[in-house]
C-alpha atoms as a PDB file:
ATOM      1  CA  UNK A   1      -8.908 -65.760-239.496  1.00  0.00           C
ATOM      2  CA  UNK A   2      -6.983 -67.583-237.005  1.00  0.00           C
ATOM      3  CA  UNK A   3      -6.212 -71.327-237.833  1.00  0.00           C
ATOM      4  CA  UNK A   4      -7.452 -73.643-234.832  1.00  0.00           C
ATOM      5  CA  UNK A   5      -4.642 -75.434-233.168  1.00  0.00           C
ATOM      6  CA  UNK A   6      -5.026 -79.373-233.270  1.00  0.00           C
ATOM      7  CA  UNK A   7      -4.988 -80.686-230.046  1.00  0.00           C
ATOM      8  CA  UNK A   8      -2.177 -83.518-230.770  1.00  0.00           C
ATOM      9  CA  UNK A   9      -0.122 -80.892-231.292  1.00  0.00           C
ATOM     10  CA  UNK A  10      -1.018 -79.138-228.653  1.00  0.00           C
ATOM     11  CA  UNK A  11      -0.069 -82.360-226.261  1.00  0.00           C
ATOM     12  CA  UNK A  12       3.093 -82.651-227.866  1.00  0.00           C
ATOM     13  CA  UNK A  13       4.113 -78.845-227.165  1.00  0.00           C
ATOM     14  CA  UNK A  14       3.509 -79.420-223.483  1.00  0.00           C
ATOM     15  CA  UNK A  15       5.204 -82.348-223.394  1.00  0.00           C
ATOM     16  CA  UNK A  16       8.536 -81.184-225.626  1.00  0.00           C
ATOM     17  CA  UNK A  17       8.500 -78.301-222.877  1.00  0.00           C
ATOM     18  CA  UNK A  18       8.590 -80.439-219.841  1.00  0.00           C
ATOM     19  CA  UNK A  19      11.006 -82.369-221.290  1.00  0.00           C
ATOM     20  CA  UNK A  20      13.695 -79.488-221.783  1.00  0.00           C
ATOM     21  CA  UNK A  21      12.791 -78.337-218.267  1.00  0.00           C
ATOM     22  CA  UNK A  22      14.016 -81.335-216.770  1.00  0.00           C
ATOM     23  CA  UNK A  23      16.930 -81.284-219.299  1.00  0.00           C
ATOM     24  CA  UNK A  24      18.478 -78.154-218.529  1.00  0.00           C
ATOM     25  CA  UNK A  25      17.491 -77.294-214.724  1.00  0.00           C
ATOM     26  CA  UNK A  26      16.551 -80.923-213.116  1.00  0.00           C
ATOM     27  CA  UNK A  27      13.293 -80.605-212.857  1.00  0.00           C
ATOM     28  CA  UNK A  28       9.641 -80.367-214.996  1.00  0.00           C
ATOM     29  CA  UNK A  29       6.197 -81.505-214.451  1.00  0.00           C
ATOM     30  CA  UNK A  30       6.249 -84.778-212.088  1.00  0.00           C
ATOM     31  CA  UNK A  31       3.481 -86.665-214.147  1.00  0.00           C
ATOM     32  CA  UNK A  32       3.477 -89.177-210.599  1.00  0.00           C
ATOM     33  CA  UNK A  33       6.256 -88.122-209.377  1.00  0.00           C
ATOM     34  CA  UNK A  34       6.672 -86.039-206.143  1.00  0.00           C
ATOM     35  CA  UNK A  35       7.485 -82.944-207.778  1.00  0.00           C
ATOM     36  CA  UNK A  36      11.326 -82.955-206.483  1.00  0.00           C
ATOM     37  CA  UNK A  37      14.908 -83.641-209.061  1.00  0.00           C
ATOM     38  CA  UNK A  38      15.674 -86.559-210.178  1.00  0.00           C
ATOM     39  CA  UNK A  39      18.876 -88.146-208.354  1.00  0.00           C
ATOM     40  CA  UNK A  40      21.157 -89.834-211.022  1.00  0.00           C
ATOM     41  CA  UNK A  41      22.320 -92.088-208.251  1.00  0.00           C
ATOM     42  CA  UNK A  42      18.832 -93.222-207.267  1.00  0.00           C
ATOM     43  CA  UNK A  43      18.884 -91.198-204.003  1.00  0.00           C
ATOM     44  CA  UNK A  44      22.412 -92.314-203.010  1.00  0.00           C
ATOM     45  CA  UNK A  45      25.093 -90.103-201.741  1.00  0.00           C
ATOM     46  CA  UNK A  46      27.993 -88.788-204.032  1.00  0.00           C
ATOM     47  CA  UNK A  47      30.709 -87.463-203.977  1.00  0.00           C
ATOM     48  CA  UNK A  48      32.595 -85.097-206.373  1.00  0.00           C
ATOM     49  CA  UNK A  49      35.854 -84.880-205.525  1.00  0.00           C
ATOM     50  CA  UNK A  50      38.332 -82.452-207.916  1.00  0.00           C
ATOM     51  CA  UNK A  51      41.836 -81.001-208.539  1.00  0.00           C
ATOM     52  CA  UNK A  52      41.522 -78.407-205.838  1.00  0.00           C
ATOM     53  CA  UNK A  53      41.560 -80.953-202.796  1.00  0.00           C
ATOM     54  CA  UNK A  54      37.588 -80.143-202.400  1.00  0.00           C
ATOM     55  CA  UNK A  55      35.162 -82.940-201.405  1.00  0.00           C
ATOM     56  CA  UNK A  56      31.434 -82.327-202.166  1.00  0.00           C
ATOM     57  CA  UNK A  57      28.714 -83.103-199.632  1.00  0.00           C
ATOM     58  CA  UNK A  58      26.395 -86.160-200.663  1.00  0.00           C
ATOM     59  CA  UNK A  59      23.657 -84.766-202.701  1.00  0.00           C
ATOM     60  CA  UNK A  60      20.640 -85.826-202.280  1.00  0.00           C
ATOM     61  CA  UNK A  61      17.235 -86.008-204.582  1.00  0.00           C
ATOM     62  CA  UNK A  62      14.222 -88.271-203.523  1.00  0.00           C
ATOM     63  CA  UNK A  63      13.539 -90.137-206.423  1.00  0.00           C
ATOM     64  CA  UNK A  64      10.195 -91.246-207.821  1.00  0.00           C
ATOM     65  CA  UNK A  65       8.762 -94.321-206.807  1.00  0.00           C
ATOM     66  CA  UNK A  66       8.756 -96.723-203.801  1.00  0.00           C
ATOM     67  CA  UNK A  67      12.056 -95.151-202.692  1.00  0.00           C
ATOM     68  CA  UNK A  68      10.769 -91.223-202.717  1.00  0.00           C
ATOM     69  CA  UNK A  69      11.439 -89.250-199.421  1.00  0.00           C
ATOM     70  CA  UNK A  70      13.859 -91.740-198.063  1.00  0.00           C
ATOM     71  CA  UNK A  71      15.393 -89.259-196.080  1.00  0.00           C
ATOM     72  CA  UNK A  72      12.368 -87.633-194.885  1.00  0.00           C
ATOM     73  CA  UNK A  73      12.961 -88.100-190.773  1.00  0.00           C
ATOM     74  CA  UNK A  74      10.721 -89.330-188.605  1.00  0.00           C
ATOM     75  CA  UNK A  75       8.208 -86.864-186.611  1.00  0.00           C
ATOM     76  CA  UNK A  76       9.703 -85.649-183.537  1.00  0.00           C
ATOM     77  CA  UNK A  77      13.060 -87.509-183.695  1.00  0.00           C
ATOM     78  CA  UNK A  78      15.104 -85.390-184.699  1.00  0.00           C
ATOM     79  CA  UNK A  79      15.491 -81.191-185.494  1.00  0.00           C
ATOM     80  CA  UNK A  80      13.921 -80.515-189.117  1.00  0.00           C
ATOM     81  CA  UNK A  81      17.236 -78.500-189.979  1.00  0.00           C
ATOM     82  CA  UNK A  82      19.331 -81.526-189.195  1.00  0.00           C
ATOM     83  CA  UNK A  83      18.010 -82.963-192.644  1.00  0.00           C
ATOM     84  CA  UNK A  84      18.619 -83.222-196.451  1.00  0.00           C
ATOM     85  CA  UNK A  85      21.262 -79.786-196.085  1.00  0.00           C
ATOM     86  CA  UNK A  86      21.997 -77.685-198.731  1.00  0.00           C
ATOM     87  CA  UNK A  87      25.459 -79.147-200.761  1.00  0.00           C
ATOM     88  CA  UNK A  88      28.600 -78.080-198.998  1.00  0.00           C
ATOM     89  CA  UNK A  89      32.124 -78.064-200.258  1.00  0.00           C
ATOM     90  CA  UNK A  90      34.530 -79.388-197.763  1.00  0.00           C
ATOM     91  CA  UNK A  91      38.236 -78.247-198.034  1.00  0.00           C
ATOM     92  CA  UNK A  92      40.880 -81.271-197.213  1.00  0.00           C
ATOM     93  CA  UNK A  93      43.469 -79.720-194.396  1.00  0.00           C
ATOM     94  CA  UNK A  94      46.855 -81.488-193.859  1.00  0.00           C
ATOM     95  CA  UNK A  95      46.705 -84.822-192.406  1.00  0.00           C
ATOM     96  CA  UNK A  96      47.358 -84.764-188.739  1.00  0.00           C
ATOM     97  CA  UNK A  97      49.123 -88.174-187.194  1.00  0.00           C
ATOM     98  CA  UNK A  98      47.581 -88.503-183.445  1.00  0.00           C
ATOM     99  CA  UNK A  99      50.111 -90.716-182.176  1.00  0.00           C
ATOM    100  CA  UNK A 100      53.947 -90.730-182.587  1.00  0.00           C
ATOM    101  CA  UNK A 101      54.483 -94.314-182.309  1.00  0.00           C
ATOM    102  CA  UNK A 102      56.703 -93.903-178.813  1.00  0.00           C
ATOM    103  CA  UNK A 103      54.846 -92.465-175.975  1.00  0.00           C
ATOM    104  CA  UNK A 104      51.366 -90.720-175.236  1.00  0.00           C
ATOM    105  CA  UNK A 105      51.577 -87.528-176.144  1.00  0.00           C
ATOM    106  CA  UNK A 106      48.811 -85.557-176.943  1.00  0.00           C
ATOM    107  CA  UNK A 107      46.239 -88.154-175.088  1.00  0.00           C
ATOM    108  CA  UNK A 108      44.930 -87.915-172.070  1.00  0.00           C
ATOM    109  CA  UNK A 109      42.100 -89.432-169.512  1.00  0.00           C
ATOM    110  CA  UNK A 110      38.468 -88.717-169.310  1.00  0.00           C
ATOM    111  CA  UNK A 111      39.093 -85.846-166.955  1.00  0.00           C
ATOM    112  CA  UNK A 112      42.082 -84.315-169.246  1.00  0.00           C
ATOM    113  CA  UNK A 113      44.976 -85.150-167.396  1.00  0.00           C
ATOM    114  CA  UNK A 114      47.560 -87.811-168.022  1.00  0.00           C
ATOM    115  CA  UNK A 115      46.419 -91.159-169.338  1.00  0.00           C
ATOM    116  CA  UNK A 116      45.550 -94.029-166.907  1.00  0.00           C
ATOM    117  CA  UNK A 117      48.612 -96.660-166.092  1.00  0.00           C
ATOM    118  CA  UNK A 118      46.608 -99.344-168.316  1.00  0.00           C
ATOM    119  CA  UNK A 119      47.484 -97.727-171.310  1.00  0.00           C
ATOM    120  CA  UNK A 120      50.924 -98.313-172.622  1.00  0.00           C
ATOM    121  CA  UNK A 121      52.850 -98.249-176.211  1.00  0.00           C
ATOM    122  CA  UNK A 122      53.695-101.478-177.331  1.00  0.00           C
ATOM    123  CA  UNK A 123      55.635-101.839-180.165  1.00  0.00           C
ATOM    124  CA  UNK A 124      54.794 -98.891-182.194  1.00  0.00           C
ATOM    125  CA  UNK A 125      51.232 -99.349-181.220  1.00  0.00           C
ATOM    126  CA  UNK A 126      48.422 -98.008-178.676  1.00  0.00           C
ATOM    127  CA  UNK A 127      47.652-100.494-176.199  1.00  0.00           C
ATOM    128  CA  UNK A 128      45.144-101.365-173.840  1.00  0.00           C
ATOM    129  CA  UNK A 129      46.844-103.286-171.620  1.00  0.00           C
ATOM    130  CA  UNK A 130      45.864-103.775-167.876  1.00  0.00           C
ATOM    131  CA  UNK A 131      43.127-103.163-165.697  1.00  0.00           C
ATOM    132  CA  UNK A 132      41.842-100.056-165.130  1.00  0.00           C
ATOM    133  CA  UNK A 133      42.971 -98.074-168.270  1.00  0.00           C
ATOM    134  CA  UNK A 134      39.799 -96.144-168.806  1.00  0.00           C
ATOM    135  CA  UNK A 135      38.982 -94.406-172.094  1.00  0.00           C
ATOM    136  CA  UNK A 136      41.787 -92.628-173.567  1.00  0.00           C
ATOM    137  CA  UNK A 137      40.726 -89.630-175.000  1.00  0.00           C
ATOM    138  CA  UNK A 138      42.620 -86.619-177.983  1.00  0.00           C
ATOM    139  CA  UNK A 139      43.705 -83.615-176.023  1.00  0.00           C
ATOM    140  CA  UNK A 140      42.195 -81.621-179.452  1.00  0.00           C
ATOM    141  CA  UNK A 141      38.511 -81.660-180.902  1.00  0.00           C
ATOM    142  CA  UNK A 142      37.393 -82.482-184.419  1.00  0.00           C
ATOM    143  CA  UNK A 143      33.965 -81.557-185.978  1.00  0.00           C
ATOM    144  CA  UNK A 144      34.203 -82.915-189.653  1.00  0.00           C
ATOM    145  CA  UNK A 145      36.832 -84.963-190.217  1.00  0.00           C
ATOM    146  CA  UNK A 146      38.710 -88.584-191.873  1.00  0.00           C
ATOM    147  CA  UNK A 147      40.562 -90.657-189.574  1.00  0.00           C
ATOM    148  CA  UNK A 148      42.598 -93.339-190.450  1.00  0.00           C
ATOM    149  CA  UNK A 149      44.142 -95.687-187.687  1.00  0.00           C
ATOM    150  CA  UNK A 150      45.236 -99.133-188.004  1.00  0.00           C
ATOM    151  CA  UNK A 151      43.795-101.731-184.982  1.00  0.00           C
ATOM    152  CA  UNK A 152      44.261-105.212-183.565  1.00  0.00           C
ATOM    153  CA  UNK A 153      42.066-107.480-180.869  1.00  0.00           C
ATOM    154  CA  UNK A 154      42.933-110.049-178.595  1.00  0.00           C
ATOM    155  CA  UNK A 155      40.615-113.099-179.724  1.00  0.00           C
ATOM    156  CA  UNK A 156      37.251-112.384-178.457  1.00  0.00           C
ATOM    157  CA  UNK A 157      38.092-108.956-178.154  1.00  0.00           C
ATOM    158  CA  UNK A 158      35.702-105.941-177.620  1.00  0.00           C
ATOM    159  CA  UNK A 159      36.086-102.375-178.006  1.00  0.00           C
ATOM    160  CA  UNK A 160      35.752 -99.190-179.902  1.00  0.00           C
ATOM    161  CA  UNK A 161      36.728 -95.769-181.354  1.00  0.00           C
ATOM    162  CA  UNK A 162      33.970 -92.789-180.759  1.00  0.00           C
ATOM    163  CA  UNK A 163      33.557 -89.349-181.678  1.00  0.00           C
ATOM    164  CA  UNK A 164      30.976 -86.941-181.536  1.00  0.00           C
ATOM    165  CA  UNK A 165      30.526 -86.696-177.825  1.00  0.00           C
ATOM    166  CA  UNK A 166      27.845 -85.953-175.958  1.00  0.00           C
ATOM    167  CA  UNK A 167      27.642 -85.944-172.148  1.00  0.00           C
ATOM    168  CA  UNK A 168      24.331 -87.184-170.627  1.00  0.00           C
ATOM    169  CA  UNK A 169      24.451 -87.818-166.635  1.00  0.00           C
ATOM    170  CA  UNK A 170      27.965 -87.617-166.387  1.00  0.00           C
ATOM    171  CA  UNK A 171      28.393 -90.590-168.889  1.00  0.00           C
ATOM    172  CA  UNK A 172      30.269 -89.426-172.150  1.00  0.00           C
ATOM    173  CA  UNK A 173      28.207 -90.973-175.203  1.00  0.00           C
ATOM    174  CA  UNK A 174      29.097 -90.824-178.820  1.00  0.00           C
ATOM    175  CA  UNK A 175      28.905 -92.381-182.147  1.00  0.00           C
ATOM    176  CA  UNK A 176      31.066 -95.215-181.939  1.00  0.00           C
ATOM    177  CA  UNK A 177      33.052 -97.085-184.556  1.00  0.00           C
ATOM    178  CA  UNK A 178      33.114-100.713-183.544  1.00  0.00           C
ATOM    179  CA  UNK A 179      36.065-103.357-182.946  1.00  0.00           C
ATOM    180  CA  UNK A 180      34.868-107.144-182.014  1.00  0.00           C
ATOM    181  CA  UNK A 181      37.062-110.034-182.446  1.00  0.00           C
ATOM    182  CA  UNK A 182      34.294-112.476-183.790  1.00  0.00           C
ATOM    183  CA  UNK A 183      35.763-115.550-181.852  1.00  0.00           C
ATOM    184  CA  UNK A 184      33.195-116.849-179.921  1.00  0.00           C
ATOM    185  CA  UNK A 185      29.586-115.887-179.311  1.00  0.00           C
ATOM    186  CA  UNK A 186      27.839-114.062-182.569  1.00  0.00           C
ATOM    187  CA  UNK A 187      26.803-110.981-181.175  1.00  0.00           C
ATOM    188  CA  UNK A 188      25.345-109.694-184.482  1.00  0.00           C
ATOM    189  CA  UNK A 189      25.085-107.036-187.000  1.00  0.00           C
ATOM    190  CA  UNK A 190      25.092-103.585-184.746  1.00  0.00           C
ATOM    191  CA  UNK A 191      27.623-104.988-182.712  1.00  0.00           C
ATOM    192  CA  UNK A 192      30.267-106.437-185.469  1.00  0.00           C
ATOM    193  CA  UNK A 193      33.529-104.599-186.231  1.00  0.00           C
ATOM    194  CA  UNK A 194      32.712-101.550-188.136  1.00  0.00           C
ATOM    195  CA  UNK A 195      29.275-100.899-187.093  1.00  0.00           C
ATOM    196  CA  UNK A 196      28.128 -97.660-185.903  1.00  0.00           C
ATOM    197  CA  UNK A 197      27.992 -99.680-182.833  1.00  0.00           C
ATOM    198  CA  UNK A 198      23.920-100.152-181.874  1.00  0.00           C
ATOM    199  CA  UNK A 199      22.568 -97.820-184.327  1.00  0.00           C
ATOM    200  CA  UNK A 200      23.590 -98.595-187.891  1.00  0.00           C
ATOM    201  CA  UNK A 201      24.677-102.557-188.318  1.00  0.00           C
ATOM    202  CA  UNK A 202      27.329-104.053-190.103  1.00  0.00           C
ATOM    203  CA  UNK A 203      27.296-106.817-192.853  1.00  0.00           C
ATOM    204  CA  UNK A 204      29.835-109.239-194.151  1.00  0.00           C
ATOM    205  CA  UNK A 205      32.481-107.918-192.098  1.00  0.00           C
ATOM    206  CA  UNK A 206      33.405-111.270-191.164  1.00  0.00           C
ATOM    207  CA  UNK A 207      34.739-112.431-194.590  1.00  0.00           C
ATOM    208  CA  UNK A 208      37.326-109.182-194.484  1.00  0.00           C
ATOM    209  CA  UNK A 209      38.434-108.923-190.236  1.00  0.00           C
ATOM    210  CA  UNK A 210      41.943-110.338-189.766  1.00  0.00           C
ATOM    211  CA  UNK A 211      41.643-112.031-185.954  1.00  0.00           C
ATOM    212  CA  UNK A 212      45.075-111.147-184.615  1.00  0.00           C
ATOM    213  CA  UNK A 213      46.378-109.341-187.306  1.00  0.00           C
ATOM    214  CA  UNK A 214      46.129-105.680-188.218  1.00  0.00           C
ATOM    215  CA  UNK A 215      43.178-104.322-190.015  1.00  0.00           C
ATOM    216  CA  UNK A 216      42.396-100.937-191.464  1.00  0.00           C
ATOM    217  CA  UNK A 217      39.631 -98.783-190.261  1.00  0.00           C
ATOM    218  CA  UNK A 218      38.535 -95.429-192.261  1.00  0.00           C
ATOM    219  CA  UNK A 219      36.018 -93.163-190.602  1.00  0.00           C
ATOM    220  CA  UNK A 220      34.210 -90.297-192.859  1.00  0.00           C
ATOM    221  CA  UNK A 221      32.247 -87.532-191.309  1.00  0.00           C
ATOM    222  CA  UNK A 222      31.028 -84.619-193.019  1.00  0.00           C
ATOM    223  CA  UNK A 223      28.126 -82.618-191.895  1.00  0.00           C
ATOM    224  CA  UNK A 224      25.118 -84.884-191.378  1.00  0.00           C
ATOM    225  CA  UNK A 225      27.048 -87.440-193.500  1.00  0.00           C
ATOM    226  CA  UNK A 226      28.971 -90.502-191.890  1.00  0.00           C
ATOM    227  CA  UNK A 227      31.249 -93.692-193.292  1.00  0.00           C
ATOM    228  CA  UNK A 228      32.975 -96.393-191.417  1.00  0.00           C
ATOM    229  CA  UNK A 229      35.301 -98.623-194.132  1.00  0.00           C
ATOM    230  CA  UNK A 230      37.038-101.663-193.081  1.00  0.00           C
ATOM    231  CA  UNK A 231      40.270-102.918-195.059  1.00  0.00           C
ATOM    232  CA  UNK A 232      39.546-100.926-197.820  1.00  0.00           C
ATOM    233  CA  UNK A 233      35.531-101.919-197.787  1.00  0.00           C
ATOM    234  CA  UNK A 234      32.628 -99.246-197.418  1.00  0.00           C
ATOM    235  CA  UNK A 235      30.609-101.094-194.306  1.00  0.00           C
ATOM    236  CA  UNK A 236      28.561 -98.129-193.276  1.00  0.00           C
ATOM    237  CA  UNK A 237      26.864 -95.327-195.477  1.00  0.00           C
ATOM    238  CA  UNK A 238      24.196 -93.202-193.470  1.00  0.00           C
ATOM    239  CA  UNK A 239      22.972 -89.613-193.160  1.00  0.00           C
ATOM    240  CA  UNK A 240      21.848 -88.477-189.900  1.00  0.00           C
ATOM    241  CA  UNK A 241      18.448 -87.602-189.828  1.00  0.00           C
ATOM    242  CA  UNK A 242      17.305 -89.987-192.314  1.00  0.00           C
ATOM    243  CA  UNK A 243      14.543 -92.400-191.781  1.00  0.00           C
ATOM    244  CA  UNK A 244      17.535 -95.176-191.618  1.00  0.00           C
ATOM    245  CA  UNK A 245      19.315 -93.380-189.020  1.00  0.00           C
ATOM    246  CA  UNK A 246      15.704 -92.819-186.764  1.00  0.00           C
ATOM    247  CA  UNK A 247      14.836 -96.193-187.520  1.00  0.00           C
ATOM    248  CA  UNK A 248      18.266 -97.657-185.530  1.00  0.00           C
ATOM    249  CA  UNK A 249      18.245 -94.313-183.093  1.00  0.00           C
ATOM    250  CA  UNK A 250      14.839 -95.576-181.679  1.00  0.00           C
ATOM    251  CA  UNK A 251      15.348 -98.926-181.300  1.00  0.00           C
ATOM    252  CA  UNK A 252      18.902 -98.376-179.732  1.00  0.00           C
ATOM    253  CA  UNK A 253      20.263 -97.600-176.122  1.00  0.00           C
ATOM    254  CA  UNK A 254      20.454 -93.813-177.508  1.00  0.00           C
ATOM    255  CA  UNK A 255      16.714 -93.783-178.008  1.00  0.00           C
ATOM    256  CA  UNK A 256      16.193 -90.975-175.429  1.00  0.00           C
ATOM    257  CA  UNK A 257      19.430 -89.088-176.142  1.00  0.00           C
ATOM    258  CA  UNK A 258      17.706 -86.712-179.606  1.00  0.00           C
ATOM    259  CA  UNK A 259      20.584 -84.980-180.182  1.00  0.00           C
ATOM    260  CA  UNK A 260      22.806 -88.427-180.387  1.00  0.00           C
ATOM    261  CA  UNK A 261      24.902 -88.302-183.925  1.00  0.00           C
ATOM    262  CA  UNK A 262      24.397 -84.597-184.989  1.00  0.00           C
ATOM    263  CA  UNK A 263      27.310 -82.962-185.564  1.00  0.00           C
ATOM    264  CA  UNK A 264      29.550 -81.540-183.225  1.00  0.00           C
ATOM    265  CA  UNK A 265      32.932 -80.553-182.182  1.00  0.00           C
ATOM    266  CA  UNK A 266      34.403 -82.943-179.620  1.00  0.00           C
ATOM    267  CA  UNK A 267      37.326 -85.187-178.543  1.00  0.00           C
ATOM    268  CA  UNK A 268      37.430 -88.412-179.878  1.00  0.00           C
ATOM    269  CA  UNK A 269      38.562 -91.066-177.768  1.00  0.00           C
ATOM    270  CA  UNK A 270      39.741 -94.973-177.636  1.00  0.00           C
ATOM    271  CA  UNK A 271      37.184 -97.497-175.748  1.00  0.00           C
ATOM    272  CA  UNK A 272      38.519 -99.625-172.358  1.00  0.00           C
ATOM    273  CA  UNK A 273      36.370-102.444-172.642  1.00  0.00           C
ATOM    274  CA  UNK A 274      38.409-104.218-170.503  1.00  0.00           C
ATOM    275  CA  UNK A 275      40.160-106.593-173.412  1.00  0.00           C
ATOM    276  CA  UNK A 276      44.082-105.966-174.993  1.00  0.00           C
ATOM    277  CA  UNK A 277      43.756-104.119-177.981  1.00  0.00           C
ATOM    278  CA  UNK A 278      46.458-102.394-180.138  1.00  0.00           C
ATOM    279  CA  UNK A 279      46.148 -98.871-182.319  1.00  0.00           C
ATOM    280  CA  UNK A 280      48.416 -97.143-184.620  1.00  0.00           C
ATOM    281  CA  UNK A 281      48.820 -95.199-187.652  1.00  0.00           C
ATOM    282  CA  UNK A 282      46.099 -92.715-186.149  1.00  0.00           C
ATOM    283  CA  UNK A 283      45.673 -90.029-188.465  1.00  0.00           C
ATOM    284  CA  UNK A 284      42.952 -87.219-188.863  1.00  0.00           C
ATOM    285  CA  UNK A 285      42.183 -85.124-191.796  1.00  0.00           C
ATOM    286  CA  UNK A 286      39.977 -81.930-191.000  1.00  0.00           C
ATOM    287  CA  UNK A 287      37.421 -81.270-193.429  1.00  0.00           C
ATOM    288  CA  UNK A 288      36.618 -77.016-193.212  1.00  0.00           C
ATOM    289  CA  UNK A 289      33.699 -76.641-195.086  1.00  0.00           C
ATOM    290  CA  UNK A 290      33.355 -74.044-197.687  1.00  0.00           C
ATOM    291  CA  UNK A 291      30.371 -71.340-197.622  1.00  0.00           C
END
């Protein structure tokens, strides 16, 4: 005769299973939960960089709770695809200085040819100088990258770095990293230094900018991942294609422009907002990701 099972024990089999499921492979039943891994940074990207020069793509989990599927886009914003991608390695290249401190090489103007008159070198730097400089654009294209560069404003100054172009009725749009001299009139979050100008804001940038001095910008972007880092500070952390990035997408100038942020190969070029502004120690870093 077969013994009859107790039902405690029973429980408590089901539950010891679970538990080594989610213990050895990340997942188990969700008792709640929405069925997905649980991310040991809450949902936040990471990185896990390693001896080999390799960066990791963020990984990212929807954890249970308030915070689950906070990368889930909104409907119709953006391509499905363009969200939550399976982890890629990226391989670092060699760093690549855009600027040789002298003269202009290797920049030209919005059409390609040589750079505009307003644009001059100015004591080992970049600068926007006089009227009528236009953007200056890189003669090469970059799809994931880290660029380095060092920058100055004239008080009250306003420009910008941006990369990941996109034309749209013959205006050339892209993700820009901001530069604003804060003297003067507070023209807020989405438009302070560091922003991903009008889309993603900034936030106690202030406290860190050096008016008149040199400050050092960082730009990370990796897939659908991007990071803009001001004197050594993380200001901007987003993924394109989250429900933060849609969020600032529709409420921006880019609202109409879908495709605005996804990644892309493209020049990368230095804002004439009609203010002096000085640039140097440009350097890129490709990023070749691994399949």
């Amino acid at each position: 005769m077969m013994k009859r099972v107790r039902f405690p024990v029973l429980v408590l089999s089901v539950l010891l299973l679970g538990a080594s499921a989610d213990l050895l492979f990340g997942y188990g039943p969700s008792f709640g939960g929405a069925g997905s891994y649980a991310d040991p940074n809450n949902g936040s990207p990471h990185y896990r960089p390693n001896s080999y020069s390799v960066y990791s793509a963020p990984v990212y989990g929807s954890p249970a709770g308030p915070a689950a599927n906070v990368y889930e886009p909104l409907s119709g914003t953006v391509p499905a695809q363009a969200v939550c991608p399976e982890p890629v390695c990226y391989e670092l290249g060699e760093p690549v200085s855009l600027f040789n401190g002298t003269d202009l090489t290797g920049w030209t103007n919005e059409e390609g040819n040589e750079p505009n008159p307003g644009w001059t070198v100015d004591d080992g730097a970049i600068c926007r100088a006089a009227n009528g400089a236009g953007s200056l654009f890189t003669e090469s294209e970059f799809e994931n990258f880290i660029l380095e560069f060092d920058f100055k404003a004239a008080r009250g100054a306003n420009s910008g770095l941006k990369y990941r172009l996109r034309e749209r009725d013959g205006d050339i749009l892209g993700c820009e990293y901001q530069i604003l001299d804060p003297e003067g009139a507070d023209h807020g979050d989405l438009h302070d230094t560091a922003a991903l100008y009008d889309v993603i804001p900034a936030a106690g940038v202030r406290e860190i900018f050096r008016q008149e001095e040199y400050n050092h910008a960082k730009i990370t972007v990796k897939g659908n991942h991007i990071e803009h880092w001001l004197n050594g500070k993380r200001i901007v952390s987003v993924l394109v294609g989250s429900r933060e990035w849609c969020k600032g997408l529709a409420e921006s100038k880019f609202h109409d422009l879908p495709a605005f942020g996804q990644p892309v190969r493209s020049r990368i070029f230095l804002q004439d907002h009609g203010d002096r502004v000085w640039f140097k120690n440009i350097t890129v870093t490709p990023l070749t990701p691994l399949r």
